[in-house]
PDB file of N, CA and C in Angstrom:
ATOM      1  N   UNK A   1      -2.531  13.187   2.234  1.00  0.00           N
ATOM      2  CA  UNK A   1      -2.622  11.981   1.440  1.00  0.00           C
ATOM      3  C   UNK A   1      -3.278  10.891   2.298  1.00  0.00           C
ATOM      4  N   UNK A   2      -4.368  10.137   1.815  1.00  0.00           N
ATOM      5  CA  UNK A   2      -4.990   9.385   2.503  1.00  0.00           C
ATOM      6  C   UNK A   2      -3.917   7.870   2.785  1.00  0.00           C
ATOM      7  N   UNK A   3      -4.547   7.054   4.039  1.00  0.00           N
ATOM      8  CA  UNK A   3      -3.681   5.929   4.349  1.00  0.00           C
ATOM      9  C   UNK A   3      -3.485   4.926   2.948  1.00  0.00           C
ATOM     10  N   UNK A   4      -2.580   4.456   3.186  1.00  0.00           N
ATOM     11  CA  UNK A   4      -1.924   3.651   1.731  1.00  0.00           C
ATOM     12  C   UNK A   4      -1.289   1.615   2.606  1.00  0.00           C
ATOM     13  N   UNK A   5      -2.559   0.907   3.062  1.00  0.00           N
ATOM     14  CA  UNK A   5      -2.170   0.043   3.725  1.00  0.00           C
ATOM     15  C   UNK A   5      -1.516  -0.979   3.576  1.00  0.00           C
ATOM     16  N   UNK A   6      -0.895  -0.684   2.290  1.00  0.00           N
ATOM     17  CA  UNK A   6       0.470  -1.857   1.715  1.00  0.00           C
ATOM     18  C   UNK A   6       1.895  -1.036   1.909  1.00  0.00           C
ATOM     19  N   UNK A   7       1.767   0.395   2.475  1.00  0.00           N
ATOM     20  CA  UNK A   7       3.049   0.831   2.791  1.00  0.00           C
ATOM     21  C   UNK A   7       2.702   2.252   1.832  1.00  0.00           C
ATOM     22  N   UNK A   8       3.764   2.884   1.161  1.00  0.00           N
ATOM     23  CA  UNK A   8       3.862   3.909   0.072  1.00  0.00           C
ATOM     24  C   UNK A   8       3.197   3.747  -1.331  1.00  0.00           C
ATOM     25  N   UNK A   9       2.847   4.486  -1.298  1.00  0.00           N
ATOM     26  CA  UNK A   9       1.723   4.630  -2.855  1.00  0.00           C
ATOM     27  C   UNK A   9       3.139   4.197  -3.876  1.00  0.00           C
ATOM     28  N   UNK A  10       2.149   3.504  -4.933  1.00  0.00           N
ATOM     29  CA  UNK A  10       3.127   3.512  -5.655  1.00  0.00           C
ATOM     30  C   UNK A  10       3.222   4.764  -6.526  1.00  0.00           C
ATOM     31  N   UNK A  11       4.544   4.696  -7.108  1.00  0.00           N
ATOM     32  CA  UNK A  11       5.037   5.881  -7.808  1.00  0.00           C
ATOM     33  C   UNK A  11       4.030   6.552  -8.837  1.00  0.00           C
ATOM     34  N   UNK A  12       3.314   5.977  -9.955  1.00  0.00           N
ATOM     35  CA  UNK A  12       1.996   6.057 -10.691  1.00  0.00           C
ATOM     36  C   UNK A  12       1.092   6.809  -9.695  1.00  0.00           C
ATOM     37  N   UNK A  13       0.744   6.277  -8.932  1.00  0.00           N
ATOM     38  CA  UNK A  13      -0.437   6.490  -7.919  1.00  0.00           C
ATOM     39  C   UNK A  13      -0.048   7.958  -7.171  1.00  0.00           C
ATOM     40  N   UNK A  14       1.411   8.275  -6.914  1.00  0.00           N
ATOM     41  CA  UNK A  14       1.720   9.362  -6.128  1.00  0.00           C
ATOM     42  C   UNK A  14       1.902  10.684  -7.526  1.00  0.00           C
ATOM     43  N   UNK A  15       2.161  10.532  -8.456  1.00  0.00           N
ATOM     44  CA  UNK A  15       1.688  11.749  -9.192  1.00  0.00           C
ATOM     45  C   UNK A  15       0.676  11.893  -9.693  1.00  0.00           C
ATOM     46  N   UNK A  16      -0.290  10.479  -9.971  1.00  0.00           N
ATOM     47  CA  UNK A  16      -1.760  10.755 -10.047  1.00  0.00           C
ATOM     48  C   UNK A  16      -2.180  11.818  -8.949  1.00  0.00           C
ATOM     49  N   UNK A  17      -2.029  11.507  -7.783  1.00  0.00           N
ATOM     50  CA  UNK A  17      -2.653  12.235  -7.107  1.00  0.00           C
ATOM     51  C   UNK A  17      -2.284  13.540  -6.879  1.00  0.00           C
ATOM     52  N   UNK A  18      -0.984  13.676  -7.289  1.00  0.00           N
ATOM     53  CA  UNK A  18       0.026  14.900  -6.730  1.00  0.00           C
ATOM     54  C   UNK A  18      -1.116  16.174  -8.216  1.00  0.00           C
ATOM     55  N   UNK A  19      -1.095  15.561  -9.266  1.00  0.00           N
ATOM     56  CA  UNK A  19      -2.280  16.323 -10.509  1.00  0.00           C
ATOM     57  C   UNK A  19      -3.475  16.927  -9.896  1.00  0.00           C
ATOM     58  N   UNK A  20      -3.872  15.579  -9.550  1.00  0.00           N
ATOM     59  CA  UNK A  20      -5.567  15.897  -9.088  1.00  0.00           C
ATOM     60  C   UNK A  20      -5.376  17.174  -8.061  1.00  0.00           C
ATOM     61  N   UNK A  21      -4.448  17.052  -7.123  1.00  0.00           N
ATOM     62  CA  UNK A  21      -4.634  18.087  -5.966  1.00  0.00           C
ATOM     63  C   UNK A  21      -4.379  19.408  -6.608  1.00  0.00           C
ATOM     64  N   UNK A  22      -3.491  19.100  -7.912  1.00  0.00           N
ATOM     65  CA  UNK A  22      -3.010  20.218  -8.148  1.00  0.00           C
ATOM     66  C   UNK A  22      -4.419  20.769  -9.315  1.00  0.00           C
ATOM     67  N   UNK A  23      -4.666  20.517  -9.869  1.00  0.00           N
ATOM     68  CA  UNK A  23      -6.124  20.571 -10.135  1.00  0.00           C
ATOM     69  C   UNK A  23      -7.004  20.908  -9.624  1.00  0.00           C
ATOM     70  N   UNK A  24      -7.505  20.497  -8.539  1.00  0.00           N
ATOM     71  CA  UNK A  24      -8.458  20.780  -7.559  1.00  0.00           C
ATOM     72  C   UNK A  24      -8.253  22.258  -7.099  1.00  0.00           C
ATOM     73  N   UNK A  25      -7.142  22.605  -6.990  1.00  0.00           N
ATOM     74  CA  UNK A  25      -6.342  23.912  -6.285  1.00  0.00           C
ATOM     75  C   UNK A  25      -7.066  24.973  -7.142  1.00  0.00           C
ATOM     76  N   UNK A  26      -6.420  24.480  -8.053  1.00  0.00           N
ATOM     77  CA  UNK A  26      -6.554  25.965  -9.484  1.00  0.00           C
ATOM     78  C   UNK A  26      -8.187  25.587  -9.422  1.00  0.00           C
ATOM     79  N   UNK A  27      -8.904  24.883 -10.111  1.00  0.00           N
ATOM     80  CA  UNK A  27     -10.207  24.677  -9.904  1.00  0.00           C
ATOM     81  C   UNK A  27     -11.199  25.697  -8.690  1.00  0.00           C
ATOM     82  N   UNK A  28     -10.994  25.326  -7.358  1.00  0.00           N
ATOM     83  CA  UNK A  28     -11.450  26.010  -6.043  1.00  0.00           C
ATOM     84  C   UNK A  28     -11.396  27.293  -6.449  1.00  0.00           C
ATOM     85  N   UNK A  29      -9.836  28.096  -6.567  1.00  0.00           N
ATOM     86  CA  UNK A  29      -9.315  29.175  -6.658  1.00  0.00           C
ATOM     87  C   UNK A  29      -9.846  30.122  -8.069  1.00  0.00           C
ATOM     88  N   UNK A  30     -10.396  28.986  -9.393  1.00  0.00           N
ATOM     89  CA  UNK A  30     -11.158  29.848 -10.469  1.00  0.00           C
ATOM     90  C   UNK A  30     -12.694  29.799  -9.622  1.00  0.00           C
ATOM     91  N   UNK A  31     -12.886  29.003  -9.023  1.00  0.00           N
ATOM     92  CA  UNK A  31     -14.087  28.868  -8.679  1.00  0.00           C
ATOM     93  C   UNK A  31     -14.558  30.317  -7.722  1.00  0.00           C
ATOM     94  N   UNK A  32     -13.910  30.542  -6.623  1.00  0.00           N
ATOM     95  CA  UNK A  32     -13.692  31.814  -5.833  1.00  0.00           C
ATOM     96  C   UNK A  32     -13.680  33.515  -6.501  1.00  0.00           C
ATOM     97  N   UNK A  33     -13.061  33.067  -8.012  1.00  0.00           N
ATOM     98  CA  UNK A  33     -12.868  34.008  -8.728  1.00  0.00           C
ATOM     99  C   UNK A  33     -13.980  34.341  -9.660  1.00  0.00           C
ATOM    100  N   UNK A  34     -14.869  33.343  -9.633  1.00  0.00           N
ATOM    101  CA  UNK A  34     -16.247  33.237 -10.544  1.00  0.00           C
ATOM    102  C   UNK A  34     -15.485  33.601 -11.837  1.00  0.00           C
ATOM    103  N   UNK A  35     -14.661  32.889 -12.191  1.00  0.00           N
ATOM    104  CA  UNK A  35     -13.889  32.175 -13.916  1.00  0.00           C
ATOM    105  C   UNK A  35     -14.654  31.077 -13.995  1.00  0.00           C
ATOM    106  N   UNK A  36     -15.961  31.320 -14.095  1.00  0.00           N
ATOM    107  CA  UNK A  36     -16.597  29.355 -14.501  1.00  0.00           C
ATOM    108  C   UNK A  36     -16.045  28.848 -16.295  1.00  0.00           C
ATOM    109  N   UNK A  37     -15.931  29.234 -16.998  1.00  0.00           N
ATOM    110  CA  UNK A  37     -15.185  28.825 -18.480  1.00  0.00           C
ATOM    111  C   UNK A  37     -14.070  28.064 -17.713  1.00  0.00           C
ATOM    112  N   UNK A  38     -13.537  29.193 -17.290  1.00  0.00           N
ATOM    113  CA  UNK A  38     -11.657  28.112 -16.867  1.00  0.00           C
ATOM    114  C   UNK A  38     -12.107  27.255 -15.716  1.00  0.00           C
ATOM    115  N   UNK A  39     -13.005  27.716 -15.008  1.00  0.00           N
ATOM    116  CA  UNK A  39     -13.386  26.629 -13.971  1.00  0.00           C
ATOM    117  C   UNK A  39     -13.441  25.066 -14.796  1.00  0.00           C
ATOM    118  N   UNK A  40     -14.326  25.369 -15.529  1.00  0.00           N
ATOM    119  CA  UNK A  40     -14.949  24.184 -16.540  1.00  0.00           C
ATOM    120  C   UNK A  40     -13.977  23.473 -17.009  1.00  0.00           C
ATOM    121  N   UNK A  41     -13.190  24.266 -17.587  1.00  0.00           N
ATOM    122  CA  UNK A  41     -11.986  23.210 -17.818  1.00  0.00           C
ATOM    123  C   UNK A  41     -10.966  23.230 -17.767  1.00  0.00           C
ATOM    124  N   UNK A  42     -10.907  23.422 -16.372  1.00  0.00           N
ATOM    125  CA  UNK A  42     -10.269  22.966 -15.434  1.00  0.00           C
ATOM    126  C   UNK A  42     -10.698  21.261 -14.564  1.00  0.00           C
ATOM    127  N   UNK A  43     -12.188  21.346 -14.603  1.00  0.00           N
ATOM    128  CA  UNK A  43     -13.097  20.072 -14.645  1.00  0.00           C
ATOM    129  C   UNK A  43     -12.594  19.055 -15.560  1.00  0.00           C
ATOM    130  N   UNK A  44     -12.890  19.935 -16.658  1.00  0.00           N
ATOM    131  CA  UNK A  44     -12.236  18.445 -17.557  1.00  0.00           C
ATOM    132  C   UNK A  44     -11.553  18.107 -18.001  1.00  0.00           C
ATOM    133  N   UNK A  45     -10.059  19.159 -17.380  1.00  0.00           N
ATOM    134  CA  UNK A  45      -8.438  18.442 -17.499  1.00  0.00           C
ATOM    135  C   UNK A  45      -8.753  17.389 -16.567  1.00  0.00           C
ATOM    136  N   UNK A  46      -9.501  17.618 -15.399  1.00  0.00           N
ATOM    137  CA  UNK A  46      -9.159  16.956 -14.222  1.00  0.00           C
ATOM    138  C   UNK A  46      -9.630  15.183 -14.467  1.00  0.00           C
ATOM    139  N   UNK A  47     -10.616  15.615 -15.151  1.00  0.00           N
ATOM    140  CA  UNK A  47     -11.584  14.430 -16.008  1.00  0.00           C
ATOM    141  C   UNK A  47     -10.526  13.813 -16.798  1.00  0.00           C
ATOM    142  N   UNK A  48     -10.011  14.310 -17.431  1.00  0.00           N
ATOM    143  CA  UNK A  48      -9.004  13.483 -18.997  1.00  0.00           C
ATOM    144  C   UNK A  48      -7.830  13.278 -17.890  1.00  0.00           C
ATOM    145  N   UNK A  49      -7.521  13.639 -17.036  1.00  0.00           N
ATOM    146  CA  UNK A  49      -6.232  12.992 -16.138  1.00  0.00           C
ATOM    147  C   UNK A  49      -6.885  11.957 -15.862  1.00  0.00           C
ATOM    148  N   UNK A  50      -8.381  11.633 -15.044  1.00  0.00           N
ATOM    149  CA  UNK A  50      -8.643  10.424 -14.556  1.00  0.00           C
ATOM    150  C   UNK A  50      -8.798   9.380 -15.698  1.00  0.00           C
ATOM    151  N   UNK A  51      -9.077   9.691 -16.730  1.00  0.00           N
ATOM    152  CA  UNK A  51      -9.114   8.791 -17.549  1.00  0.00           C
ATOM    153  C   UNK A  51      -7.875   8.024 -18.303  1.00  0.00           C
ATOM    154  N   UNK A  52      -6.877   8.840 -18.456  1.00  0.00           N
ATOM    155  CA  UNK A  52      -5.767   8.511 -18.633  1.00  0.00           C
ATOM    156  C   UNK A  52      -5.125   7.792 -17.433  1.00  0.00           C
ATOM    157  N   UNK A  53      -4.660   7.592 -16.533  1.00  0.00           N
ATOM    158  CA  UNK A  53      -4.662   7.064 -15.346  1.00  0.00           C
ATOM    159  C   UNK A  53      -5.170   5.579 -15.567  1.00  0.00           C
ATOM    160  N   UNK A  54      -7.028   5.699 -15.649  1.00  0.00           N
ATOM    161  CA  UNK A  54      -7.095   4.318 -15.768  1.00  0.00           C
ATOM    162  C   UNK A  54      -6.544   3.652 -17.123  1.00  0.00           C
ATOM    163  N   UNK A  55      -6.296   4.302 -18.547  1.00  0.00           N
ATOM    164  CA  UNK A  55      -5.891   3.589 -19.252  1.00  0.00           C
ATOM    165  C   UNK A  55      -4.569   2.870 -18.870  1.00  0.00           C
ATOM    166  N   UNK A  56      -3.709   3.513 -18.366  1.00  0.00           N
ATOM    167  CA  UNK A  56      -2.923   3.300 -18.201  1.00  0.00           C
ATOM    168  C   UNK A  56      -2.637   2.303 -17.122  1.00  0.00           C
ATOM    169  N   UNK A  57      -2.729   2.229 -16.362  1.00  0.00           N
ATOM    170  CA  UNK A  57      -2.946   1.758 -14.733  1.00  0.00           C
ATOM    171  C   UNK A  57      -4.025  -0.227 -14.856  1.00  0.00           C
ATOM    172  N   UNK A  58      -4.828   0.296 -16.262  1.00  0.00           N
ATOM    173  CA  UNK A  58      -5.826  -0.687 -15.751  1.00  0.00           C
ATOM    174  C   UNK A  58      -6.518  -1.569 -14.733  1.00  0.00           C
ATOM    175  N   UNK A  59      -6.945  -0.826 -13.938  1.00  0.00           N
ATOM    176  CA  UNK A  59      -7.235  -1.375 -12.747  1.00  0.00           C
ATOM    177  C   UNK A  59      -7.913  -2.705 -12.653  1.00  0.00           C
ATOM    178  N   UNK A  60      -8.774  -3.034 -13.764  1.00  0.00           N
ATOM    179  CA  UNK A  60      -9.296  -4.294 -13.757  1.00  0.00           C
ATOM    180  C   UNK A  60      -8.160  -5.500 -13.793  1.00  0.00           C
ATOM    181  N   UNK A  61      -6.883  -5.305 -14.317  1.00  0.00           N
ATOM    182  CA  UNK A  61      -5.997  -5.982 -14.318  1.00  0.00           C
ATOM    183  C   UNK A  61      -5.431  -5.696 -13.093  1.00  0.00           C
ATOM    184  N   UNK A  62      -5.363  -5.179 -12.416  1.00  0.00           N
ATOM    185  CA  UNK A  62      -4.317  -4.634 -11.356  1.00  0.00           C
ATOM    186  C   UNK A  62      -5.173  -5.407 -10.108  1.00  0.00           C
ATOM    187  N   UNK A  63      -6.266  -5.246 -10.294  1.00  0.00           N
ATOM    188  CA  UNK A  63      -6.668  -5.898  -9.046  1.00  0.00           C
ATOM    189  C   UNK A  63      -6.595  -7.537  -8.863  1.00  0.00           C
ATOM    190  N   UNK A  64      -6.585  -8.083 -10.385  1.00  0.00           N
ATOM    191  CA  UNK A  64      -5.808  -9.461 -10.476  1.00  0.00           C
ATOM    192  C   UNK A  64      -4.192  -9.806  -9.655  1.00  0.00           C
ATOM    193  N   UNK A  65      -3.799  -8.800 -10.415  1.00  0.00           N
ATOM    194  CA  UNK A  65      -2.474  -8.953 -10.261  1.00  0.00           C
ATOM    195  C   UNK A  65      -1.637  -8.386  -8.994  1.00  0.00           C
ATOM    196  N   UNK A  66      -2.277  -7.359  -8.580  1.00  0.00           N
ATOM    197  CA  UNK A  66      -1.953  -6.782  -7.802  1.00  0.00           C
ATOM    198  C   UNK A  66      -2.721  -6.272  -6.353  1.00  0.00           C
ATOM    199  N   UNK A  67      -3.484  -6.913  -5.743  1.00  0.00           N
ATOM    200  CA  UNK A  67      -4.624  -6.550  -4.967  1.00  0.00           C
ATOM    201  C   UNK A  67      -4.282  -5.537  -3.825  1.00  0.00           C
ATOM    202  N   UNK A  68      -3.135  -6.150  -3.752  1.00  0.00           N
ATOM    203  CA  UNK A  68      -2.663  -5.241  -2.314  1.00  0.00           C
ATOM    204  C   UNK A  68      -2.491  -3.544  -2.954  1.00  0.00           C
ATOM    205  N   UNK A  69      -2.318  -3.404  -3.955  1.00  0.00           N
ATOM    206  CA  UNK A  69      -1.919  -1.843  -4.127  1.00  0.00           C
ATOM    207  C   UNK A  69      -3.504  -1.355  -4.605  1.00  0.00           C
ATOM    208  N   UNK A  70      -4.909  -1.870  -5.040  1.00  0.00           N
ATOM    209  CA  UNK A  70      -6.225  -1.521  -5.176  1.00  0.00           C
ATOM    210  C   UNK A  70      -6.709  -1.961  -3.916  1.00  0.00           C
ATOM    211  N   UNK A  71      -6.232  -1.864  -2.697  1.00  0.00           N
ATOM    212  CA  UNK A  71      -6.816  -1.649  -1.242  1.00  0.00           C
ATOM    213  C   UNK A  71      -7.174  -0.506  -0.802  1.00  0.00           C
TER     214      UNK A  71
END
């Protein structure tokens, strides 16, 4: 997990990422397997997680409100 310089990710932020890795995993591992279909979407779960995330999260607000945790 990369440095987090306000202290601990916040909770949002630590299963965002805890997805993506877990994503990335299966992704690599169809990838190795030449499954490009499930590879693919596996891509674009990974895609609709990031997007959900920012709905949620809104970062354009967050960096108002919250700067220290969009460092």
């Amino acid at each position: 997990m990369p440095a987090y310089p306000a202290g601990d990710f916040h909770k949002a932020d630590q299963e965002f990422y805890a997805k993506l890795q877990a994503h990335f995993a299966k992704y690599h591992d169809l990838m190795e397997q030449v499954k490009l279909k499930d590879s693919l979407r596996t891509a674009m779960d990974y895609s609709s997680e990031c997007n959900l995330y920012f709905q949620e999260n809104k970062p354009w607000e967050l960096a108002k409100a919250s700067p220290e945790r969009c460092a």
